[in-house]
Protein backbone atom coordinates (compact mmCIF):
# COMPACT_ATOMS: atom_id res chain seq x y z
CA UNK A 1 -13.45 -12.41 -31.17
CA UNK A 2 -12.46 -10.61 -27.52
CA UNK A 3 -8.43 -10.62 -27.36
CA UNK A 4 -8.14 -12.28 -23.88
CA UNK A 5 -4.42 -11.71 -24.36
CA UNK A 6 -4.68 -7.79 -23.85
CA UNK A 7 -7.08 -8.60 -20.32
CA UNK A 8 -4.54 -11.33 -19.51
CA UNK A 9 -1.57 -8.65 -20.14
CA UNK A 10 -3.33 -5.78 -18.62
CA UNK A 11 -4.01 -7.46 -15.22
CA UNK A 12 -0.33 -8.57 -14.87
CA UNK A 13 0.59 -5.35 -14.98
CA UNK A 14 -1.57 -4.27 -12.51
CA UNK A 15 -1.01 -6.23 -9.14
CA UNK A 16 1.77 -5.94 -7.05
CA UNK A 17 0.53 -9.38 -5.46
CA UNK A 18 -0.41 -12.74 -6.38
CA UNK A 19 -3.46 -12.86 -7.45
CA UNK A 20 -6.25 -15.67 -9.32
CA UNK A 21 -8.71 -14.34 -12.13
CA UNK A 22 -11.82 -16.57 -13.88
CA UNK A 23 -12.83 -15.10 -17.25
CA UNK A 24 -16.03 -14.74 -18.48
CA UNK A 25 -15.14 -18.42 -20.21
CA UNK A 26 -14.42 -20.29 -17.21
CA UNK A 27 -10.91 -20.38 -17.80
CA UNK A 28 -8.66 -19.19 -14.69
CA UNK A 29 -4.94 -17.66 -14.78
CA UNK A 30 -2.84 -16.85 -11.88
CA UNK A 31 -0.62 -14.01 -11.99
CA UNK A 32 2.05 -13.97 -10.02
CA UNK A 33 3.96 -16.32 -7.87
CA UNK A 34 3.05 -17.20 -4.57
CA UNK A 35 -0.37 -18.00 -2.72
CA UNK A 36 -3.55 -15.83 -4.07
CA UNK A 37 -4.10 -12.61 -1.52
CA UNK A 38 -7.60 -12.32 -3.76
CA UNK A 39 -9.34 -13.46 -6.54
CA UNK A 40 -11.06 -11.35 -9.60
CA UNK A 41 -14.02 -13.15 -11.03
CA UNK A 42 -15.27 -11.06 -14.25
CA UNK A 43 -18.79 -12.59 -15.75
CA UNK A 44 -18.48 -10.23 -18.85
CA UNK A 45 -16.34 -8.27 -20.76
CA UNK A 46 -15.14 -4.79 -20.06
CA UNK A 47 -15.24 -2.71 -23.17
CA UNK A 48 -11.17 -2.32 -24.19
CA UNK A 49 -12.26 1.30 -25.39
CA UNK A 50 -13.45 1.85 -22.36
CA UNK A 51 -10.84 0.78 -20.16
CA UNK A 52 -8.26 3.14 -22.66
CA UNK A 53 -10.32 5.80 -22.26
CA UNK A 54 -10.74 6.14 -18.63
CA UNK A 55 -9.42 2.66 -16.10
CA UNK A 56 -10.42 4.16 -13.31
CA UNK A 57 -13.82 4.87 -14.22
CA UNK A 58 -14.34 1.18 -16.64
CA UNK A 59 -13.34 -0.55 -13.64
CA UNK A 60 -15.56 0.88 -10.77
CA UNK A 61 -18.55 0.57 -13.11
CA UNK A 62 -17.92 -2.55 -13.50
CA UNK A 63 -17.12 -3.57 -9.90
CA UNK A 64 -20.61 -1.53 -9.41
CA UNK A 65 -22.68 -3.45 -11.82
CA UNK A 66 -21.87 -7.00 -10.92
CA UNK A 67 -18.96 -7.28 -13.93
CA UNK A 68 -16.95 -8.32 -11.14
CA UNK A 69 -17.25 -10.12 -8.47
CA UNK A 70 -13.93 -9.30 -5.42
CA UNK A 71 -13.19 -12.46 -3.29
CA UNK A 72 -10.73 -11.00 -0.60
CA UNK A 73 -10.53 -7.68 0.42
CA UNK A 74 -11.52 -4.78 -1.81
CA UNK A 75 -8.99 -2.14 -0.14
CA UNK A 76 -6.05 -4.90 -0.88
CA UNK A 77 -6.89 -5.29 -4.25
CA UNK A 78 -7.16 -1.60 -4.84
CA UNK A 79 -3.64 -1.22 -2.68
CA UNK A 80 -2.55 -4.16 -4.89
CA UNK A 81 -2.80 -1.45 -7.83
CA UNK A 82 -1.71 1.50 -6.13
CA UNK A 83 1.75 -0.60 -5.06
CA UNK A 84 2.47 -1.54 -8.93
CA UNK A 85 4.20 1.64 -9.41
CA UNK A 86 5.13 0.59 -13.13
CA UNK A 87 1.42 0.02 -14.43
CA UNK A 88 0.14 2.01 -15.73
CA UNK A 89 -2.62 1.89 -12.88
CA UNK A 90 0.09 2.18 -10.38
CA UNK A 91 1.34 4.53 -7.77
CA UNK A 92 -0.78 8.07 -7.78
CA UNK A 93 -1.62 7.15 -11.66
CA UNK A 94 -5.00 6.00 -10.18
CA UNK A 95 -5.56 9.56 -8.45
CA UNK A 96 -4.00 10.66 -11.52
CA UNK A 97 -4.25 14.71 -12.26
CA UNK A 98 -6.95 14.90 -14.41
CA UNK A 99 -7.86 18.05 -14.18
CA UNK A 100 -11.60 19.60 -15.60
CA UNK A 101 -12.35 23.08 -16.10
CA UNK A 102 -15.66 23.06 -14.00
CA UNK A 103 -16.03 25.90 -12.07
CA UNK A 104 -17.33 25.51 -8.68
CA UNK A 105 -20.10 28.24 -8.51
CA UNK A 106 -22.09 28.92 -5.90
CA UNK A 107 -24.49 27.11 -7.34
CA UNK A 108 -23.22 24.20 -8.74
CA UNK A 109 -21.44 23.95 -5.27
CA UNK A 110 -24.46 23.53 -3.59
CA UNK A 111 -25.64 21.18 -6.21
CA UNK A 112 -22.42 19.00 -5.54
CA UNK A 113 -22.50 19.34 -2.18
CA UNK A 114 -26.28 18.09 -2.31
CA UNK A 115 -25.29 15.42 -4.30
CA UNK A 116 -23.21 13.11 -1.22
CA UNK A 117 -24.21 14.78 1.93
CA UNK A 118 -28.76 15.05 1.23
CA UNK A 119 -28.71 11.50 0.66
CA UNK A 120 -30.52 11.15 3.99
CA UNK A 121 -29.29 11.27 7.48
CA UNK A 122 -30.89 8.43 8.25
CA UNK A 123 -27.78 7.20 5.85
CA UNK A 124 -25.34 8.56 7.50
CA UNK A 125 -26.62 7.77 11.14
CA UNK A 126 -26.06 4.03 10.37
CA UNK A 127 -22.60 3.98 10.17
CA UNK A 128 -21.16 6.91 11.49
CA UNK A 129 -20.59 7.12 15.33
CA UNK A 130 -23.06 8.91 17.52
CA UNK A 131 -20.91 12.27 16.83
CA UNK A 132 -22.13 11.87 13.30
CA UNK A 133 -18.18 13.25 12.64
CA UNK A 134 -17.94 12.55 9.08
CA UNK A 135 -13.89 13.50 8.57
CA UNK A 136 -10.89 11.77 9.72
CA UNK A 137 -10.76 10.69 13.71
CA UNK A 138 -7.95 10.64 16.11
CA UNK A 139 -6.76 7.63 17.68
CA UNK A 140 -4.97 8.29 20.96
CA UNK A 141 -4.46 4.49 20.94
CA UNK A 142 -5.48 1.37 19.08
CA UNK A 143 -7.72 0.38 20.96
CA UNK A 144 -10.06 3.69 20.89
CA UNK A 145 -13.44 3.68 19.88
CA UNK A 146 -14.84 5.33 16.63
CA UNK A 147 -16.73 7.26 18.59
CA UNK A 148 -13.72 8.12 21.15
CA UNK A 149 -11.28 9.14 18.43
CA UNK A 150 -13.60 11.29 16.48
CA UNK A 151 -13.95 13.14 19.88
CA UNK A 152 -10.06 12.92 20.12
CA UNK A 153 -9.59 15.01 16.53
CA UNK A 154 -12.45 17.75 17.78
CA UNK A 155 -10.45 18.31 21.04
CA UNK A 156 -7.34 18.29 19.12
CA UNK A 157 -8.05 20.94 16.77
CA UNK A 158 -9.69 22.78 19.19
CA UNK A 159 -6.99 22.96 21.25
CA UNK A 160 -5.20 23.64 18.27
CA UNK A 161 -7.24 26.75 17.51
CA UNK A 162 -5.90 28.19 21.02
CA UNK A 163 -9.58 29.39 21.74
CA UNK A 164 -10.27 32.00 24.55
CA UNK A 165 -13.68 32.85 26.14
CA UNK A 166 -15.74 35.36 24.24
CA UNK A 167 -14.04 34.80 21.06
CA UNK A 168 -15.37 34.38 17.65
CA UNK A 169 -15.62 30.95 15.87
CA UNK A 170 -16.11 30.56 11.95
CA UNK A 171 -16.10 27.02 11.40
CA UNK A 172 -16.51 26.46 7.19
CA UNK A 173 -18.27 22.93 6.44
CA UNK A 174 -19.41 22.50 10.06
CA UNK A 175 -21.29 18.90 9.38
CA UNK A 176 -23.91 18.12 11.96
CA UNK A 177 -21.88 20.71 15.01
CA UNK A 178 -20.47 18.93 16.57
CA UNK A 179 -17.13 21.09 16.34
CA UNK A 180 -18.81 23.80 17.27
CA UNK A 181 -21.45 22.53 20.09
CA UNK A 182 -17.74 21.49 21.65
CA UNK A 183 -16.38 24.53 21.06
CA UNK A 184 -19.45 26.42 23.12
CA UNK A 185 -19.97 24.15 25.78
CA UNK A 186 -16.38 24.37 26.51
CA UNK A 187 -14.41 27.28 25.50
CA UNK A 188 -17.45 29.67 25.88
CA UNK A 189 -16.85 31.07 22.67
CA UNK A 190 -19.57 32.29 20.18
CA UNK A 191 -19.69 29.77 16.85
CA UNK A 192 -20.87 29.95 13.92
CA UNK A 193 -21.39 26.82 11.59
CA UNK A 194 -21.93 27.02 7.91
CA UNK A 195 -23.13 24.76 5.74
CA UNK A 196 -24.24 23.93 2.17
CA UNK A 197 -26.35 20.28 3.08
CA UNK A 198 -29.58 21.17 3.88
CA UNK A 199 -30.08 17.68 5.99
CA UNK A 200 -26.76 18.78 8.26
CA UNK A 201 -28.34 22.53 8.49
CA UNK A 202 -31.63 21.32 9.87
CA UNK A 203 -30.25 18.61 12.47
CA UNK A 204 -27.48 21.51 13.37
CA UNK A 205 -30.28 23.90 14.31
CA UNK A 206 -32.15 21.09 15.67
CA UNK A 207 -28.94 19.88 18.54
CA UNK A 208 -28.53 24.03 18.99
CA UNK A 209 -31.93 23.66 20.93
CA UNK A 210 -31.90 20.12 22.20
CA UNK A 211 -28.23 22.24 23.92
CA UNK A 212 -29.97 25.24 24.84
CA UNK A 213 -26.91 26.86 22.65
CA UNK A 214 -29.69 29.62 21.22
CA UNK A 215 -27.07 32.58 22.64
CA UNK A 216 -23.77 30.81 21.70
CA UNK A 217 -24.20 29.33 18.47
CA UNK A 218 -25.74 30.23 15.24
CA UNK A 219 -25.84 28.11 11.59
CA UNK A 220 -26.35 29.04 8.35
CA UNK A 221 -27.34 27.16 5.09
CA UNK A 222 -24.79 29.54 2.97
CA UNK A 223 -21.90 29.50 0.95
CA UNK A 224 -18.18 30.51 2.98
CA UNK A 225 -18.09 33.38 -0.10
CA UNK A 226 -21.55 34.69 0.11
CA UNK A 227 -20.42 35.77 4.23
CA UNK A 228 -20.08 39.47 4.23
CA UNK A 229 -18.96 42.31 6.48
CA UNK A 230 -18.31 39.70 9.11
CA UNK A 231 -15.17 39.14 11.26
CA UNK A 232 -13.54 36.42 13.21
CA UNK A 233 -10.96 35.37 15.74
CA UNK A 234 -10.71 32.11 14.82
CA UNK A 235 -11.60 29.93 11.52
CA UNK A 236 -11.94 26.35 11.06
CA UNK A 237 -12.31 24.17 8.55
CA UNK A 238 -12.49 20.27 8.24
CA UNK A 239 -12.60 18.50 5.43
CA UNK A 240 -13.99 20.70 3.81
CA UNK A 241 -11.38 22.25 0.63
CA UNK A 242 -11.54 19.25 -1.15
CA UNK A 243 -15.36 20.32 -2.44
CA UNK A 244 -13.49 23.64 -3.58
CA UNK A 245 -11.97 22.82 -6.76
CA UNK A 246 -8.49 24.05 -7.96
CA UNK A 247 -9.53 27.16 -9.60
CA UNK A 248 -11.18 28.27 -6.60
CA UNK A 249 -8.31 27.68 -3.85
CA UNK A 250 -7.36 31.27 -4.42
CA UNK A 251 -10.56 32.80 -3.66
CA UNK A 252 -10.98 30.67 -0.33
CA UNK A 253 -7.86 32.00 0.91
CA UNK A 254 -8.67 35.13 0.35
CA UNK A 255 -12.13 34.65 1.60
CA UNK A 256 -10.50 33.23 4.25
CA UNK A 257 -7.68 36.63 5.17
CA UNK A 258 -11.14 38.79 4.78
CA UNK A 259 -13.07 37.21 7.58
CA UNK A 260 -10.33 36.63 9.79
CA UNK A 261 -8.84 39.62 12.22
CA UNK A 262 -5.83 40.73 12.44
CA UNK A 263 -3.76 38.26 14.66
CA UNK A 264 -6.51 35.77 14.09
CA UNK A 265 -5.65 32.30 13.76
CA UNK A 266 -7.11 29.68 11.28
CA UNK A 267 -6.98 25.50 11.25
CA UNK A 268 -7.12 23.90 8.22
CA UNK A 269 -7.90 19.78 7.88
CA UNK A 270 -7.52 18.76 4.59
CA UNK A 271 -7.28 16.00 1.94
CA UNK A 272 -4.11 16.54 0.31
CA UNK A 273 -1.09 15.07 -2.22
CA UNK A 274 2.35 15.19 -1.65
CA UNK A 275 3.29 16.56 -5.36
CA UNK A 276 0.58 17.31 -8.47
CA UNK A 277 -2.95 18.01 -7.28
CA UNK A 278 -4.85 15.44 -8.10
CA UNK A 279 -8.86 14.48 -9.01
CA UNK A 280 -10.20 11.03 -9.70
CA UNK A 281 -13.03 10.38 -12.40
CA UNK A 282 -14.54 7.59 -10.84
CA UNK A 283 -14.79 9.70 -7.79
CA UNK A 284 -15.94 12.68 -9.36
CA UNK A 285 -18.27 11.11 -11.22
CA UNK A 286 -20.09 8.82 -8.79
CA UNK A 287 -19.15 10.48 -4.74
CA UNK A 288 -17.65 13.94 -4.62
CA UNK A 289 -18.35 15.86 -8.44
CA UNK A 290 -16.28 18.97 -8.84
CA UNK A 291 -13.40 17.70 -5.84
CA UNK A 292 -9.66 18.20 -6.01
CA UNK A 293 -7.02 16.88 -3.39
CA UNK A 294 -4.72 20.35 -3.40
CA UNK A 295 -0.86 19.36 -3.18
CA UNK A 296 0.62 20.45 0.03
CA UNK A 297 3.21 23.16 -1.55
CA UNK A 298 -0.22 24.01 -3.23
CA UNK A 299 -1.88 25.01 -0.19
CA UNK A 300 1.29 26.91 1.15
CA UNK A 301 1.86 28.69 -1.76
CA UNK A 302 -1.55 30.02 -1.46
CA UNK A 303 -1.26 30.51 2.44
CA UNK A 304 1.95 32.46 1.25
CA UNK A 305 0.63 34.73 -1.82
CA UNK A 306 -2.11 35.42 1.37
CA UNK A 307 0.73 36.76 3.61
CA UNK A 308 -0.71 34.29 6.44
CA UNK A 309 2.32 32.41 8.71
CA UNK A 310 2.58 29.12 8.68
CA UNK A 311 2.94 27.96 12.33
CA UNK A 312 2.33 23.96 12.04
CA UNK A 313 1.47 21.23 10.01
CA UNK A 314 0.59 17.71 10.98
CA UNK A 315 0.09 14.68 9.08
CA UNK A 316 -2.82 11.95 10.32
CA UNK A 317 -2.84 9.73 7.16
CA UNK A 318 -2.67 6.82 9.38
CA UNK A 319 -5.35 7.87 11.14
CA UNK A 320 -7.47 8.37 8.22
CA UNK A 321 -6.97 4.99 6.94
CA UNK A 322 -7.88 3.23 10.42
CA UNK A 323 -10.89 5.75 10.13
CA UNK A 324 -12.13 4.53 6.72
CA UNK A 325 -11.38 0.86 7.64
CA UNK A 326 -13.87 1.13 11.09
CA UNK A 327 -16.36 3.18 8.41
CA UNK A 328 -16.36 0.09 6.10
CA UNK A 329 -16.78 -2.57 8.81
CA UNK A 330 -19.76 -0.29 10.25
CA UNK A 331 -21.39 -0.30 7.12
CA UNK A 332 -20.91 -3.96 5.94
CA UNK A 333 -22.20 -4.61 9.74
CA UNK A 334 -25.87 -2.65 8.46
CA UNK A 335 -26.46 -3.73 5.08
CA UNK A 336 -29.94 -5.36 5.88
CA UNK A 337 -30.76 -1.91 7.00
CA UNK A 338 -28.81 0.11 4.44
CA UNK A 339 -30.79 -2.73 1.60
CA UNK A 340 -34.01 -1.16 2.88
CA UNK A 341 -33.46 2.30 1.27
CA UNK A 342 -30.47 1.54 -0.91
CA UNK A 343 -30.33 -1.04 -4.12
CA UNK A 344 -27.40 -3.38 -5.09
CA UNK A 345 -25.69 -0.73 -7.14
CA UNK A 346 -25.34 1.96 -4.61
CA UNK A 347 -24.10 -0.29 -2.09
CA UNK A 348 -20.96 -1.59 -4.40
CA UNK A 349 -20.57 1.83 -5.01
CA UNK A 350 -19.73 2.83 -1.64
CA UNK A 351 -18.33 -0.42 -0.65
CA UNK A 352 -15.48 0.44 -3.40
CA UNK A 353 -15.44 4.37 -2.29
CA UNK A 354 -14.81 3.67 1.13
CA UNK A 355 -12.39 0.95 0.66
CA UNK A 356 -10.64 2.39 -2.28
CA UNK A 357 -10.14 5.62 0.30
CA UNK A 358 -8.68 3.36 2.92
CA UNK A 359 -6.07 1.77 0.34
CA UNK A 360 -5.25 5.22 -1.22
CA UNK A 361 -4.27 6.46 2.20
CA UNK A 362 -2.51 3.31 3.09
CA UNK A 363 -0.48 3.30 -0.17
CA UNK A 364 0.41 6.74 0.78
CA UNK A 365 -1.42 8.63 -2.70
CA UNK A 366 -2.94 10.96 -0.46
CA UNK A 367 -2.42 12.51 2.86
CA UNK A 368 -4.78 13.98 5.68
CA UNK A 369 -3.24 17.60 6.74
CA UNK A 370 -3.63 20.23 9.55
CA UNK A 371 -2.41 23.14 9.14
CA UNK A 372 -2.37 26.15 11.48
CA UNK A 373 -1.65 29.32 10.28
CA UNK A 374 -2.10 33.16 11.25
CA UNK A 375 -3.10 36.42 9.78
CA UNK A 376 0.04 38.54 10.91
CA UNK A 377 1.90 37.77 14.14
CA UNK A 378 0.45 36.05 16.69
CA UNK A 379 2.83 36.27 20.33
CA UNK A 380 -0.25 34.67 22.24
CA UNK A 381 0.21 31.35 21.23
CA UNK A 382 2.78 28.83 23.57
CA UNK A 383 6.15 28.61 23.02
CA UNK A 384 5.96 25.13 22.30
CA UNK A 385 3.61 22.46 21.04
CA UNK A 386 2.64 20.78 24.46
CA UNK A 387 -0.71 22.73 24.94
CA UNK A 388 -2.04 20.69 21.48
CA UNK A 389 -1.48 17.24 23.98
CA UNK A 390 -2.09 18.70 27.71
């Protein structure tokens, strides 16, 4: 006999909000007081060993394989959980710190990396905006365009970087260029984009020639640590670290004080927690394997132990959370296209990833962070922070 009692006592200890659930019997509960914000609908049992072993994972499987059905909004229910900060589902339990000892080879990077980004950029191209700028945009204003923002945030970090003409431009996870196409056309610099997705390295060579960027701009399907003998003025990277794993934030930092010259300035945009570092297994298992959201004091500690100066740091969680909420509405907006490639599965998969994002940023779990920081003193830059917003 299933004990409905534990489900029954499990869920109200899970939503901060109202909320309306049907059993696999038929029979329906209400927890909380107050109207419904959404309603859980489960057609079958999920396994109570399962949901004790890992919640995070039992539920997303579940969510994935038609257990449940969400009427409402997905990112409220998952903000729902994040909000009940005594479950034990609650606050940044859900991102909890659940740390593996994979290491993130060269190898099995570009296996992981493989894994989300060479699902086709045909994929990608339906839902993304023209930029294909697959990181968190800047909104300037509400009413800005996906496409607009995601401009906004290149400009900004560029501006950011503090580039001069003729200088050198490393930019570390350089999607499909645009970064550094921006960074040629207008700062006359000389870029160079690496890359581990073989679908992003061939459409990055492919816009270098459509630009006529042949003398400006080079790419390179190769691991940051496998660059040698190489300098740089500046070095960018966006969104990006969280592929890097925590035993391997050291060795990108120093990678990172190798490559750059003296006086050379780097930007950082990253995923990141306010406290514990933090991995999720549903996440790992299913969208990024081998990630890890660095803490904040993590990333200056290292920045620190490096002997780089730490000149500014910016927070955009907002901005990422508006980002991941135009994402989902883009991609619920294609489905008849994304069902001709994609089956049922893989679509509540990313339904739940990119909603599940939105809420955790919402909720305040995680953070999106620029950093700027230089190798040794740097007297070139302004005085003040205007020139990031001229």
């Amino acid at each position: 006999m299933i004990d409905k009692l534990f489900y029954k006592t499990l869920l109200k200890n899970t939503f901060s909000d109202p909320m309306e659930v049907t059993f696999w019997d038929g029979e329906k509960v209400q927890q909380g007081e107050g109207t419904p914000k959404f309603s859980l609908i489960f057609h079958d049992v999920i396994p109570k060993a399962e949901l004790m072993q890992n919640a995070s994972v039992a539920f997303g499987e579940a969510y994935m394989n038609g257990i449940i059905e969400i009427e409402g909004s997905i990112k409220e229910v998952v903000a729902s959980i994040y909000n009940k900060k005594e479950s034990f589902l609650g606050g940044s339990k859900m991102y909890a710190s659940l740390l593996k000892k994979i290491s993130n080879t060269t190898k099995r990077s570009k296996e992981n990396v493989a894994f989300h980004y060479d699902i086709g950029n045909d994929f990608y191209k339906l839902w993304l905006d023209e930029t294909m700028t697959y990181s968190c945009a800047y909104f300037k204003t509400a009413n800005d365009s996906l496409k607009t923002a995601q401009q906004n945030k290149v400009a900004h970090i560029l501006k950011k970087l503090n580039l001069q003409e003729g200088q050198t431009l490393l930019d570390i996870g350089c999607g499909w260029g645009e970064l550094i196409i921006t960074a040629a056309k207008k700062y006359g610099v000389k870029a160079t984009g690496i890359t581990l997705s073989t679908e992003q390295f061939e459409r990055v060579k492919d816009r270098i020639l459509e630009e006529q960027l042949e003398d400006s701009l080079d790419v390179q399907l190769i691991d940051y640590r496998e660059l040698k003998k190489q300098k740089f003025d500046r070095i960018v990277s966006v969104g990006m670290l969280e592929h890097v794993g925590q035993e391997h934030l050291t060795e990108y930092f120093q990678k990172v004080n190798e490559l750059l010259e003296d006086g050379g300035l780097s930007v950082l945009h990253t995923i990141t927690t306010h406290k514990e570092g933090a991995t999720n297994a549903w996440i790992d298992k299913y969208i990024f394997p081998g990630g890890y959201v660095p803490s904040v004091s993590e990333l200056v500690t290292h920045m620190a132990e490096n002997k780089f100066l730490l000149i500014d740091l910016e927070s955009l969680r907002r901005h990422y959370e508006k980002t991941l909420d135009m994402w989902s509405e883009n991609f619920e907006n294609v489905l008849d296209k994304v069902k001709k490639t994609k089956d049922e599965r893989f679509i509540r998969m990313w339904r739940l990833y990119l909603n599940a994002c939105a809420a955790s940023f919402q909720a305040g779990n995680i953070d999106l962070t620029q950093f700027i920081f230089t190798k040794g003193t740097n007297d070139s830059l302004p005085f003040t922070r205007s020139y990031m917003y001229r």
